[in-house]
C-alpha atoms as a PDB file:
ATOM      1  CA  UNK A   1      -1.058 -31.524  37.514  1.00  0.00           C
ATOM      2  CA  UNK A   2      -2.556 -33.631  34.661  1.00  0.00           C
ATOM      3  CA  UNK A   3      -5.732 -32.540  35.269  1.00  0.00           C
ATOM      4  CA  UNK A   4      -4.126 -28.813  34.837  1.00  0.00           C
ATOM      5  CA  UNK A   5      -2.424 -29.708  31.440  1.00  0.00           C
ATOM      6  CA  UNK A   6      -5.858 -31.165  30.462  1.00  0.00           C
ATOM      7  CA  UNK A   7      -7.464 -28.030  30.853  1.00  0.00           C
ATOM      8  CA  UNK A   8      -5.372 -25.650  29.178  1.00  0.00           C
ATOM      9  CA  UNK A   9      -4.704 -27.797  25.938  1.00  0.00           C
ATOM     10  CA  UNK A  10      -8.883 -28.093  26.284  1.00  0.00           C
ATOM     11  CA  UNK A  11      -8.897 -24.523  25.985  1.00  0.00           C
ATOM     12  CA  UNK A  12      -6.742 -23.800  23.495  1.00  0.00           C
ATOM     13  CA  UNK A  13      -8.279 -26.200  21.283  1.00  0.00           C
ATOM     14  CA  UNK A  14     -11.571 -24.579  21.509  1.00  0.00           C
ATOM     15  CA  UNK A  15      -9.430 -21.162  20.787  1.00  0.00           C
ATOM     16  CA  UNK A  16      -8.221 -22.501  18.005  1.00  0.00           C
ATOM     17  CA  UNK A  17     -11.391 -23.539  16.391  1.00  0.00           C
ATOM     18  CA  UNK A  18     -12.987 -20.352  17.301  1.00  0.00           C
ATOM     19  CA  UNK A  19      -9.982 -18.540  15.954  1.00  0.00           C
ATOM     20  CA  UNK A  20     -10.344 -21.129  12.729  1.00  0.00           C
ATOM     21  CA  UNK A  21     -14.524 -20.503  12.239  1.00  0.00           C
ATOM     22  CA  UNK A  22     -13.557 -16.186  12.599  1.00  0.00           C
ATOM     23  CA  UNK A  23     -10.649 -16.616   9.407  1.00  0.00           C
ATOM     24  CA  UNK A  24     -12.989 -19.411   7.710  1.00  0.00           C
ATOM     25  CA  UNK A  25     -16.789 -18.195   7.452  1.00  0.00           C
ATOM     26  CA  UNK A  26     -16.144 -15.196   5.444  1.00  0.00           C
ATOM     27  CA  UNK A  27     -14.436 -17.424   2.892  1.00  0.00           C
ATOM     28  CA  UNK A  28     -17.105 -20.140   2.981  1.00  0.00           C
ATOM     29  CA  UNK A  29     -19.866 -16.955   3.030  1.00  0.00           C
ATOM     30  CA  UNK A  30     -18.413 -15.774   0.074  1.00  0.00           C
ATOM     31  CA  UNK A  31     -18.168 -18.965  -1.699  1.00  0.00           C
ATOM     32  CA  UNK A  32     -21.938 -19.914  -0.905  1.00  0.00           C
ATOM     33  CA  UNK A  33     -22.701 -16.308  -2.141  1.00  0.00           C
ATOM     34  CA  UNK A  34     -21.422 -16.632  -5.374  1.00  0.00           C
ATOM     35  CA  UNK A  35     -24.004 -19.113  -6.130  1.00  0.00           C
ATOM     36  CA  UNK A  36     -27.183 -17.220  -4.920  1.00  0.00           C
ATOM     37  CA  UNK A  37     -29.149 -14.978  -6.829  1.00  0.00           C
ATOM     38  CA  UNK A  38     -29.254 -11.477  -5.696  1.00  0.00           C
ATOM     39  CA  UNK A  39     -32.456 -11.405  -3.540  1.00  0.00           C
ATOM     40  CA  UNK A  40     -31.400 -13.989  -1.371  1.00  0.00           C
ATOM     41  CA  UNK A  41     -28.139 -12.524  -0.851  1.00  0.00           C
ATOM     42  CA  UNK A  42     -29.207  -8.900   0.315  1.00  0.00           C
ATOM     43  CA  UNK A  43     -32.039 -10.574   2.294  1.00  0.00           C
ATOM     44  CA  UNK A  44     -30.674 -13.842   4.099  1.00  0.00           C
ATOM     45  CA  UNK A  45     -28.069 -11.999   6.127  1.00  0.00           C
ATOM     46  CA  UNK A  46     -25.022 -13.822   7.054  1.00  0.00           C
ATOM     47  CA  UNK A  47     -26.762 -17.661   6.180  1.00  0.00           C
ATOM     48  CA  UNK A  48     -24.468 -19.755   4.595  1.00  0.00           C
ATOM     49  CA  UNK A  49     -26.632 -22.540   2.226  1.00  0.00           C
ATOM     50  CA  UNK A  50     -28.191 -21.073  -0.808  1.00  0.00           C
ATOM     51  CA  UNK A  51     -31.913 -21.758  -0.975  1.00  0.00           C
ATOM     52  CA  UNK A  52     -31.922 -21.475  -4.735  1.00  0.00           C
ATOM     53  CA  UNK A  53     -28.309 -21.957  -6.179  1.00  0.00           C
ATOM     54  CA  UNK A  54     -27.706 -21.294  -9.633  1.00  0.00           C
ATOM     55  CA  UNK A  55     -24.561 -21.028 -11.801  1.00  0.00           C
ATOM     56  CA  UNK A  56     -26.413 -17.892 -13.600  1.00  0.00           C
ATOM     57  CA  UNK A  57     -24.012 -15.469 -11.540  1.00  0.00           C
ATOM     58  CA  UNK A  58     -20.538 -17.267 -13.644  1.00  0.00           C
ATOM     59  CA  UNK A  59     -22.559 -17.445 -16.551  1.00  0.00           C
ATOM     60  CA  UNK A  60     -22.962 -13.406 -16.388  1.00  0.00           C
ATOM     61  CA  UNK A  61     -19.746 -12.742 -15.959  1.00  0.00           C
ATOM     62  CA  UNK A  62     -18.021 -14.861 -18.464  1.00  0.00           C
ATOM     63  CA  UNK A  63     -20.766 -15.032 -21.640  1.00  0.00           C
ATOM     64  CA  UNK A  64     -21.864 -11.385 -21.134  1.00  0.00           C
ATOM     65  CA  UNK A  65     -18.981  -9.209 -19.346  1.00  0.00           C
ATOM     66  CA  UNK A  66     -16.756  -9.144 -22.321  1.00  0.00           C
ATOM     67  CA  UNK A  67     -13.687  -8.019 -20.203  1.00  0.00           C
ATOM     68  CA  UNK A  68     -14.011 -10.583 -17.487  1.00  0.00           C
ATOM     69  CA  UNK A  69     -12.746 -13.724 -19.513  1.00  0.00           C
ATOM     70  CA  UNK A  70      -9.382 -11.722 -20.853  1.00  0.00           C
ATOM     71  CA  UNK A  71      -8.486 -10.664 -17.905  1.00  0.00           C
ATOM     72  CA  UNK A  72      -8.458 -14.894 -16.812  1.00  0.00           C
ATOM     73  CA  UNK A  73      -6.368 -15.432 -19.767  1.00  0.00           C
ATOM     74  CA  UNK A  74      -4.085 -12.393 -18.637  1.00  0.00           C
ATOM     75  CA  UNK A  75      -3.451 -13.258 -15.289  1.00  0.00           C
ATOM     76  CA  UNK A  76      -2.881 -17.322 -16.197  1.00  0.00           C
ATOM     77  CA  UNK A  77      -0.439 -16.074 -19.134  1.00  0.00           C
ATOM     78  CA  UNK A  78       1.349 -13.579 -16.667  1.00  0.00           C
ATOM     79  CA  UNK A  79       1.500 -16.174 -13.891  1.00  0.00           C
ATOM     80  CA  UNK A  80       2.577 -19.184 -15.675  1.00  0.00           C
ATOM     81  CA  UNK A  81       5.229 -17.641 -17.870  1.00  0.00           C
ATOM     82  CA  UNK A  82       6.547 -15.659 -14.814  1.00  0.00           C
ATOM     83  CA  UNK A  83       6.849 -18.885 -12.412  1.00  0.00           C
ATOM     84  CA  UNK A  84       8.402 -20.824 -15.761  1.00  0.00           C
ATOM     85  CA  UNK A  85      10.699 -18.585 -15.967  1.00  0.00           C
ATOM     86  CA  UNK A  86      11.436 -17.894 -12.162  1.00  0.00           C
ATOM     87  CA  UNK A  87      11.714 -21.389 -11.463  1.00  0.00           C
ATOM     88  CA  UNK A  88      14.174 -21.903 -14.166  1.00  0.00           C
ATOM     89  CA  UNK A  89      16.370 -18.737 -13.560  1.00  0.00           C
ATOM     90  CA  UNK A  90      16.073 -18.822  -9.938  1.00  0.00           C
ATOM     91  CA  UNK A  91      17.483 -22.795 -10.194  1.00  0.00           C
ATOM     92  CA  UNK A  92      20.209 -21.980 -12.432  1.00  0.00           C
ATOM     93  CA  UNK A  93      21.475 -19.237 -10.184  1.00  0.00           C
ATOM     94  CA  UNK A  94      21.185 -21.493  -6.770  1.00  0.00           C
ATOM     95  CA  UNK A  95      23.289 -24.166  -9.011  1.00  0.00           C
ATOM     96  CA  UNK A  96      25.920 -22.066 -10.485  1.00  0.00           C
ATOM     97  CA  UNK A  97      26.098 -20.314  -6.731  1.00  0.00           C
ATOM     98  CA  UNK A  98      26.371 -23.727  -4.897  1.00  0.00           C
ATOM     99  CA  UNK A  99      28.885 -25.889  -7.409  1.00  0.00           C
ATOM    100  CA  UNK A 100      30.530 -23.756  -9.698  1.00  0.00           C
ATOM    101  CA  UNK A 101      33.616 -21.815  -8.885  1.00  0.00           C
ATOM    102  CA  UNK A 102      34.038 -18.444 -10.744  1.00  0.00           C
ATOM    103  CA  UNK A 103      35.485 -15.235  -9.861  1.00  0.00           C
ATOM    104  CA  UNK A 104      33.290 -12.999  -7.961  1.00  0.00           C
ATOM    105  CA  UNK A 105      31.397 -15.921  -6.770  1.00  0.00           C
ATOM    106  CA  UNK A 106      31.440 -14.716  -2.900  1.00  0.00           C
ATOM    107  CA  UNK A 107      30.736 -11.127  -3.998  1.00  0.00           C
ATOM    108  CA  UNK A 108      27.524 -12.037  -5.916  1.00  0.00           C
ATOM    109  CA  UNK A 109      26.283 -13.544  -3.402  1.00  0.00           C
ATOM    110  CA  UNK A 110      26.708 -11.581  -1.012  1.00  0.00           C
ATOM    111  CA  UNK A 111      24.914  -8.612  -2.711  1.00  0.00           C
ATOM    112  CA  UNK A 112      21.902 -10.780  -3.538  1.00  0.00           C
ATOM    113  CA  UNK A 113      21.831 -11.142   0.290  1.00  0.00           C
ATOM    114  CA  UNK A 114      21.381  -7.959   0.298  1.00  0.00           C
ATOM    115  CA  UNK A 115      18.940  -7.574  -2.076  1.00  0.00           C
ATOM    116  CA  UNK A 116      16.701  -9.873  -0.219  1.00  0.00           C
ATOM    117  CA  UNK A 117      16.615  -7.223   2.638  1.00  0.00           C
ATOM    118  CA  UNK A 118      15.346  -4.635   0.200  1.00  0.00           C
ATOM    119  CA  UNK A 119      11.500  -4.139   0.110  1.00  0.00           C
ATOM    120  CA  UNK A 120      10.092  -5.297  -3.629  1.00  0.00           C
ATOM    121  CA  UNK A 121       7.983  -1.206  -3.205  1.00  0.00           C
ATOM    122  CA  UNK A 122      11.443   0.541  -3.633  1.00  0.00           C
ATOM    123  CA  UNK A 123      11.384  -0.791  -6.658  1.00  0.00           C
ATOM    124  CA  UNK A 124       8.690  -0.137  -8.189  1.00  0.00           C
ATOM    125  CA  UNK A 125       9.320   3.622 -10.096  1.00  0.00           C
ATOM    126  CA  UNK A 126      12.509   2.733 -10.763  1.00  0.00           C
ATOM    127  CA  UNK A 127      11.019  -0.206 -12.903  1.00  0.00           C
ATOM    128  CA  UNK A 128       8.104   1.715 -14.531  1.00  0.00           C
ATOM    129  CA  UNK A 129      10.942   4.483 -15.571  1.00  0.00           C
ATOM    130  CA  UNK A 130      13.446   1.260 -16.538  1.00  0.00           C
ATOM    131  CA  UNK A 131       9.918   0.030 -19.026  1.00  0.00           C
ATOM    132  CA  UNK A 132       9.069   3.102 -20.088  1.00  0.00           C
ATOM    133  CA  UNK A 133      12.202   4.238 -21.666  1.00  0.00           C
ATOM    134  CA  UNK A 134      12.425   1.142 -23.755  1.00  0.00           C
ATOM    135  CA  UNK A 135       8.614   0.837 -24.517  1.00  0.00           C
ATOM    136  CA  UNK A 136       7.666  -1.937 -22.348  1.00  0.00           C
ATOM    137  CA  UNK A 137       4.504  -0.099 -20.411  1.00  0.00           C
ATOM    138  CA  UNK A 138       1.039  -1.537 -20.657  1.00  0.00           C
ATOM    139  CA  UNK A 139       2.272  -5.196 -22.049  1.00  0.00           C
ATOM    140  CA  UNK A 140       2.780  -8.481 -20.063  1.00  0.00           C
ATOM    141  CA  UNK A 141       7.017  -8.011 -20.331  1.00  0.00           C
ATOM    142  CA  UNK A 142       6.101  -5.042 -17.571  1.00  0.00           C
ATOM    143  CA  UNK A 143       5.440  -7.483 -15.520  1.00  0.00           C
ATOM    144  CA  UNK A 144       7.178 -10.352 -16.377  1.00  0.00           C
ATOM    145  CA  UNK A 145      10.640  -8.919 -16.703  1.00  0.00           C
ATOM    146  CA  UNK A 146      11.349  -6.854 -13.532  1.00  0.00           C
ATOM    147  CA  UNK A 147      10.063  -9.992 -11.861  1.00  0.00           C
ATOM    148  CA  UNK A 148      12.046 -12.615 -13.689  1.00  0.00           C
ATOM    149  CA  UNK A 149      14.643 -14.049 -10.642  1.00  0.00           C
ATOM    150  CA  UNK A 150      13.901 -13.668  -7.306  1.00  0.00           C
ATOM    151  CA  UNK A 151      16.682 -13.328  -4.728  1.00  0.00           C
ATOM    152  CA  UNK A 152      15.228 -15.033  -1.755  1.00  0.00           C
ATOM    153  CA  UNK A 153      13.755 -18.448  -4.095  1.00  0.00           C
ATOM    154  CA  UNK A 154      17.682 -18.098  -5.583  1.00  0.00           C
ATOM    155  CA  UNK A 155      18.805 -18.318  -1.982  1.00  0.00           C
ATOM    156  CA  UNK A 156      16.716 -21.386  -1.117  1.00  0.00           C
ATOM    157  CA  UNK A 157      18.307 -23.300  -4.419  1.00  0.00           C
ATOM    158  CA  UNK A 158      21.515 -22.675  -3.239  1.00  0.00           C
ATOM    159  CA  UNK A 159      20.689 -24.193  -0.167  1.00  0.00           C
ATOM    160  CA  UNK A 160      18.865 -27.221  -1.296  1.00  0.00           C
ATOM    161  CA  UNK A 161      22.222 -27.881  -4.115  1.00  0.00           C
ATOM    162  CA  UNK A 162      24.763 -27.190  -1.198  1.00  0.00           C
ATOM    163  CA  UNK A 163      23.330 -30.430  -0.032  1.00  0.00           C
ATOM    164  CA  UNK A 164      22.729 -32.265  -3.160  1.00  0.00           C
ATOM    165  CA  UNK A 165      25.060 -35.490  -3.168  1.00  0.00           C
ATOM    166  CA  UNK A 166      27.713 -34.606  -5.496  1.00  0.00           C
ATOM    167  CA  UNK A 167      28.016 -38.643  -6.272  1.00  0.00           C
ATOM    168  CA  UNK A 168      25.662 -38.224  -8.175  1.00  0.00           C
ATOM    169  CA  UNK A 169      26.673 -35.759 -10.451  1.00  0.00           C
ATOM    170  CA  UNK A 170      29.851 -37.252 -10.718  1.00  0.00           C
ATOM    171  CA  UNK A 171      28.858 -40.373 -11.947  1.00  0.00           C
ATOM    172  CA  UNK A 172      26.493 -38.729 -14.297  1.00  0.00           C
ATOM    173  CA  UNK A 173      29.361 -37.260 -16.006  1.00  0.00           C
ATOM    174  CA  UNK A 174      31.930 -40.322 -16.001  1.00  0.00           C
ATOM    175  CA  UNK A 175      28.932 -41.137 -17.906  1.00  0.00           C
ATOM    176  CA  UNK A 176      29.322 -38.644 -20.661  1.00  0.00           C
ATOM    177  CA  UNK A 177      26.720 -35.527 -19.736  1.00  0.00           C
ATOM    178  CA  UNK A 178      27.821 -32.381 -19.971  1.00  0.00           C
ATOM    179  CA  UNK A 179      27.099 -29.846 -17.082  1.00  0.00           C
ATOM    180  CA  UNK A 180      23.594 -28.587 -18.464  1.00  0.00           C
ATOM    181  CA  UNK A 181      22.178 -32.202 -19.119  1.00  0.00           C
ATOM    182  CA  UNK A 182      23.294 -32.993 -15.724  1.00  0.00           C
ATOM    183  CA  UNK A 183      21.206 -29.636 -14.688  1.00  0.00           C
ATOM    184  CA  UNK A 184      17.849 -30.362 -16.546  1.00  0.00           C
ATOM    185  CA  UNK A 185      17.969 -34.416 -16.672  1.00  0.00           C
ATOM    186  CA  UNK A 186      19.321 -34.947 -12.962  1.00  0.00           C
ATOM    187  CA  UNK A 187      19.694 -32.344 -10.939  1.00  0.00           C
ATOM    188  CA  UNK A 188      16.485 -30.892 -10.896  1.00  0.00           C
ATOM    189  CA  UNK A 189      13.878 -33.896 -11.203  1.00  0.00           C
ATOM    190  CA  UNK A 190      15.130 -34.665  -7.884  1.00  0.00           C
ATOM    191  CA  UNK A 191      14.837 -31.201  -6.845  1.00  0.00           C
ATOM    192  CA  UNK A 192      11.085 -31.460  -7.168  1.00  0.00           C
ATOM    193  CA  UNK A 193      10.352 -30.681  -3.465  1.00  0.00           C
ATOM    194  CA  UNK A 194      12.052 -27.443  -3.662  1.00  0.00           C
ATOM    195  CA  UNK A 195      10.899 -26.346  -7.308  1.00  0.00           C
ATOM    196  CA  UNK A 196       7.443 -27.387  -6.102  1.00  0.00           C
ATOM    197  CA  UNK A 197       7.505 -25.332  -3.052  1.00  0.00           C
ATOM    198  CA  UNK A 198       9.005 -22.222  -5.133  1.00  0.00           C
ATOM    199  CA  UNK A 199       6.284 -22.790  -7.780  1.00  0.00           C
ATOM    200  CA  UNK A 200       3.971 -22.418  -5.676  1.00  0.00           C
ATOM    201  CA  UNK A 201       5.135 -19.104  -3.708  1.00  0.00           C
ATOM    202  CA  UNK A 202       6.133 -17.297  -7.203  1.00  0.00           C
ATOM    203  CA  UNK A 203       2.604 -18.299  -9.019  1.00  0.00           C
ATOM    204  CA  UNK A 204       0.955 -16.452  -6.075  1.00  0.00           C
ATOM    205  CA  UNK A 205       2.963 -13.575  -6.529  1.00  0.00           C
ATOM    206  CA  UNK A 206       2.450 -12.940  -9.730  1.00  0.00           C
ATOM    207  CA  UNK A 207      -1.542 -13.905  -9.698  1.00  0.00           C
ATOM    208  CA  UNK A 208      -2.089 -11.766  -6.523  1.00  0.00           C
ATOM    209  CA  UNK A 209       0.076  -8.925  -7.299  1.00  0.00           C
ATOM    210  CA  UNK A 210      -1.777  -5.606  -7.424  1.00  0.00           C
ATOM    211  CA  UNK A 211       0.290  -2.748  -7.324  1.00  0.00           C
ATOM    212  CA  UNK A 212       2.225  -3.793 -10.114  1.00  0.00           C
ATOM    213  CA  UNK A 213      -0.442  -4.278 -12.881  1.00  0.00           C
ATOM    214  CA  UNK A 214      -1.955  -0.883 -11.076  1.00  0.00           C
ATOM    215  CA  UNK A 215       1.469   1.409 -12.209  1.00  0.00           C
ATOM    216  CA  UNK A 216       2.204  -0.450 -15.814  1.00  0.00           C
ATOM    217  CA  UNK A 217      -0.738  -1.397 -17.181  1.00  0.00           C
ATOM    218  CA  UNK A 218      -3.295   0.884 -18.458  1.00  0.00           C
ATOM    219  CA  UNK A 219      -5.269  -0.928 -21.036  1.00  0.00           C
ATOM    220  CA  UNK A 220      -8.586  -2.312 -19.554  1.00  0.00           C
ATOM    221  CA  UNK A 221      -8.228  -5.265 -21.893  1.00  0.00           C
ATOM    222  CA  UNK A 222      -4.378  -6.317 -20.530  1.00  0.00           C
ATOM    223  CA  UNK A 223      -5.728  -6.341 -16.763  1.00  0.00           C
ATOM    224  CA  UNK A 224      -4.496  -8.678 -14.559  1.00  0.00           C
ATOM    225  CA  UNK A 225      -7.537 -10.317 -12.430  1.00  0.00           C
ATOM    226  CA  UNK A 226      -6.887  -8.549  -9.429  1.00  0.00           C
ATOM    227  CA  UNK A 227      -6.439  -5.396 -11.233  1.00  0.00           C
ATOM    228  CA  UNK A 228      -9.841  -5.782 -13.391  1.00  0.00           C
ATOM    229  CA  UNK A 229     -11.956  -7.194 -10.059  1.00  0.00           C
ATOM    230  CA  UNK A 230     -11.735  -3.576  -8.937  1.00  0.00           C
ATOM    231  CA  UNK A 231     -12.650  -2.160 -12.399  1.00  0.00           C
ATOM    232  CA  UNK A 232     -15.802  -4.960 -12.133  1.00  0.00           C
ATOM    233  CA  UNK A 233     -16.633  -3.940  -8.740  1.00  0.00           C
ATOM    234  CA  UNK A 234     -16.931  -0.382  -9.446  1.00  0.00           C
ATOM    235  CA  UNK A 235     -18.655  -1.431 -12.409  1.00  0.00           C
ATOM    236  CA  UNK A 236     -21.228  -3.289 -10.832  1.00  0.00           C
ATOM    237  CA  UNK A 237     -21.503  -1.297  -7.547  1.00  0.00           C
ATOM    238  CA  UNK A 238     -23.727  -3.333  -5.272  1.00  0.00           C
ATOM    239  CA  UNK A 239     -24.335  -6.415  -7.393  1.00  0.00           C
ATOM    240  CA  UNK A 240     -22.999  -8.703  -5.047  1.00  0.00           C
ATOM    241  CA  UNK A 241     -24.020 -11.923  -6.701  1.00  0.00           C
ATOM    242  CA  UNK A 242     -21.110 -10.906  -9.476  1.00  0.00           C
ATOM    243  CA  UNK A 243     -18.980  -9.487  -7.577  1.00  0.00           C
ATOM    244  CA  UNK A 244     -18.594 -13.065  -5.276  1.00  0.00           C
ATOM    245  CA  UNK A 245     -18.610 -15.208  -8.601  1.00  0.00           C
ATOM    246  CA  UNK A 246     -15.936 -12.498  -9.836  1.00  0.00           C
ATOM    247  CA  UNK A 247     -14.086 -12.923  -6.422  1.00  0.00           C
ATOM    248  CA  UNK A 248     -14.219 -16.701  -6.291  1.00  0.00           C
ATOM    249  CA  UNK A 249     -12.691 -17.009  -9.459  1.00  0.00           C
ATOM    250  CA  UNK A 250     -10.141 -14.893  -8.485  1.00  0.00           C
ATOM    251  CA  UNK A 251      -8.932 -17.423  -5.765  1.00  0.00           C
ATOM    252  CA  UNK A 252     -10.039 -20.658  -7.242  1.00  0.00           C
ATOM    253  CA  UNK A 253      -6.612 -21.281  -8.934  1.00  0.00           C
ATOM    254  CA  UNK A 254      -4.358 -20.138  -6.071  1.00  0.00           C
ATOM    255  CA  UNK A 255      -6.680 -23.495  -3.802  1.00  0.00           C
ATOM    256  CA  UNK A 256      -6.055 -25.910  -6.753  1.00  0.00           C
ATOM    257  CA  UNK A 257      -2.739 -24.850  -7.185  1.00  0.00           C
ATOM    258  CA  UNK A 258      -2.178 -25.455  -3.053  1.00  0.00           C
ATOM    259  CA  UNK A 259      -3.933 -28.879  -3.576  1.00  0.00           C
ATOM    260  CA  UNK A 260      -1.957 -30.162  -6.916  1.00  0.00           C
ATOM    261  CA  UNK A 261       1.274 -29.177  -5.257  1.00  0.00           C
ATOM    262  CA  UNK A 262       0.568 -29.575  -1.621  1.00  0.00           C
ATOM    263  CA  UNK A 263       2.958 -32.644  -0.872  1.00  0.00           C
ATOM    264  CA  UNK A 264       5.584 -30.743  -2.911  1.00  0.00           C
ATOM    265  CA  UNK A 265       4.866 -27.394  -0.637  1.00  0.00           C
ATOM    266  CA  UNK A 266       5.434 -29.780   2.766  1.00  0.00           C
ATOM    267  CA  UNK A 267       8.332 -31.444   1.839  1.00  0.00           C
ATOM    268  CA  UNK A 268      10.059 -27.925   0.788  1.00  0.00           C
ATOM    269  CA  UNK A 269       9.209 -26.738   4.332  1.00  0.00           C
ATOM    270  CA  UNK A 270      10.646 -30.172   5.705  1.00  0.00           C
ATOM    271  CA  UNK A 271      13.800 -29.598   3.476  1.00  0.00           C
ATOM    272  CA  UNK A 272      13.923 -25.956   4.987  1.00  0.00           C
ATOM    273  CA  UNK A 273      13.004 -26.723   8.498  1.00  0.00           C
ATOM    274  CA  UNK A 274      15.812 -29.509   8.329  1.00  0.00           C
ATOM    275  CA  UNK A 275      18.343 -26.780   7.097  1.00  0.00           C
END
């Protein structure tokens, strides 16, 4: 019987890491690529290690693509104002949903409930009419504003402040605070676990979103990165030496994102999983 057990977690172990080298290589292939010239990419196959790496592919595509380095600064201003403003908004809500007692408090939550269950592409005409009749097309509020709150990250708040010791809060105001200090100074430094784990989700919403930047924006120079690494790949049809350095850019934030906020990101799922 043991020797049974040992068998089968043998074998899926070695599925696994088959499974894990499939999703991996084309990642690592890609990130060795960016740093090869273009000859060695069209002629070494699917090798991995550069024989000749050079930084010359990023150089190109920053110093003498003039579009390239503002549509970085477009999708970093888009994503960090967005999760700012998400995280804050999306807090509040989960608060105000989870301590305070208003009327209608039952009924607005239950229609953001439902508004979780509808899909974010419904959306997305009713939006683009919503900016263009009050001028907001081809600008970053297009796609900052319809993306403001989120129901589901407003929904996890609530959760996380159902549980939140209310001790706390009142002994913070037998101390003097008022309800918003309490908010900001108490309530959510020791929500960092959850903020951290929403940060993370809403940043890679906004800095992968496509189909967004695709319907509002139609200036080349207000791109979003995912937006202007099609424009660059048509651009540069078959150059794939700048097209990986273009693509590897495109994802380096979203990994050092992962690995600034990663302890953050596992203690949110432990906070969720314990819910």
């Amino acid at each position: 019987m043991m020797k049974k057990r040992s068998a089968s977690k043998i074998f899926l172990y070695l599925l696994l890491i088959v499974y894990t080298v499939i999703t991996v290589y084309p990642f690592v292939w890609a990130l060795f690529a960016s740093i090869k010239p273009y000859s060695e990419i069209v002629g070494s196959g699917l090798k991995l290690l550069p024989k000749n790496p050079t930084i010359a592919n990023f150089t190109y595509i920053f110093t003498e693509d003039p579009l390239f380095p503002l549509w970085v600064r477009n999708s970093i201003i888009i994503s960090v104002l967005g999760t700012v403003i998400n995280v804050i908004f999306n807090s509040m809500c989960g608060y105000a949903l989870a301590r305070l007692r208003f009327p209608g408090r039952k009924a607005l939550f239950l229609i953001i409930m439902v508004c979780i269950m509808i899909p974010a592409q419904i959306l997305l005409i009713p939006n683009y009419l919503i900016m263009k009749q009050i001028g907001l097309l081809d600008s970053y509020s297009a796609l900052i504003i319809p993306s403001a709150i989120n129901f589901s990250y407003i929904f996890m708040m609530r959760q996380f402040f159902i549980s939140f010791p209310k001790e706390i809060e009142e002994a913070a105001q037998l101390d003097g605070l008022s309800r918003p200090k309490i908010f900001f100074k108490i309530v959510m430094p020791m929500a960092r676990a959850s903020v951290g784990t929403q940060a993370i989700f809403v940043f890679l919403a906004f800095w992968n979103d496509f189909m967004k930047p695709l319907l509002y924006i139609t200036s080349q120079d207000k791109y979003t990165l995912t937006l202007g690494l099609q424009s660059f790949q048509s651009q540069h049809a078959t150059q794939w030496n700048y097209i990986m350095a273009a693509a590897v850019v495109t994802i380096a934030p979203i990994v050092v994102l992962y690995i600034l906020l990663n302890k953050y990101f596992m203690k949110g799922m432990k906070i969720g999983g314990d819910k």
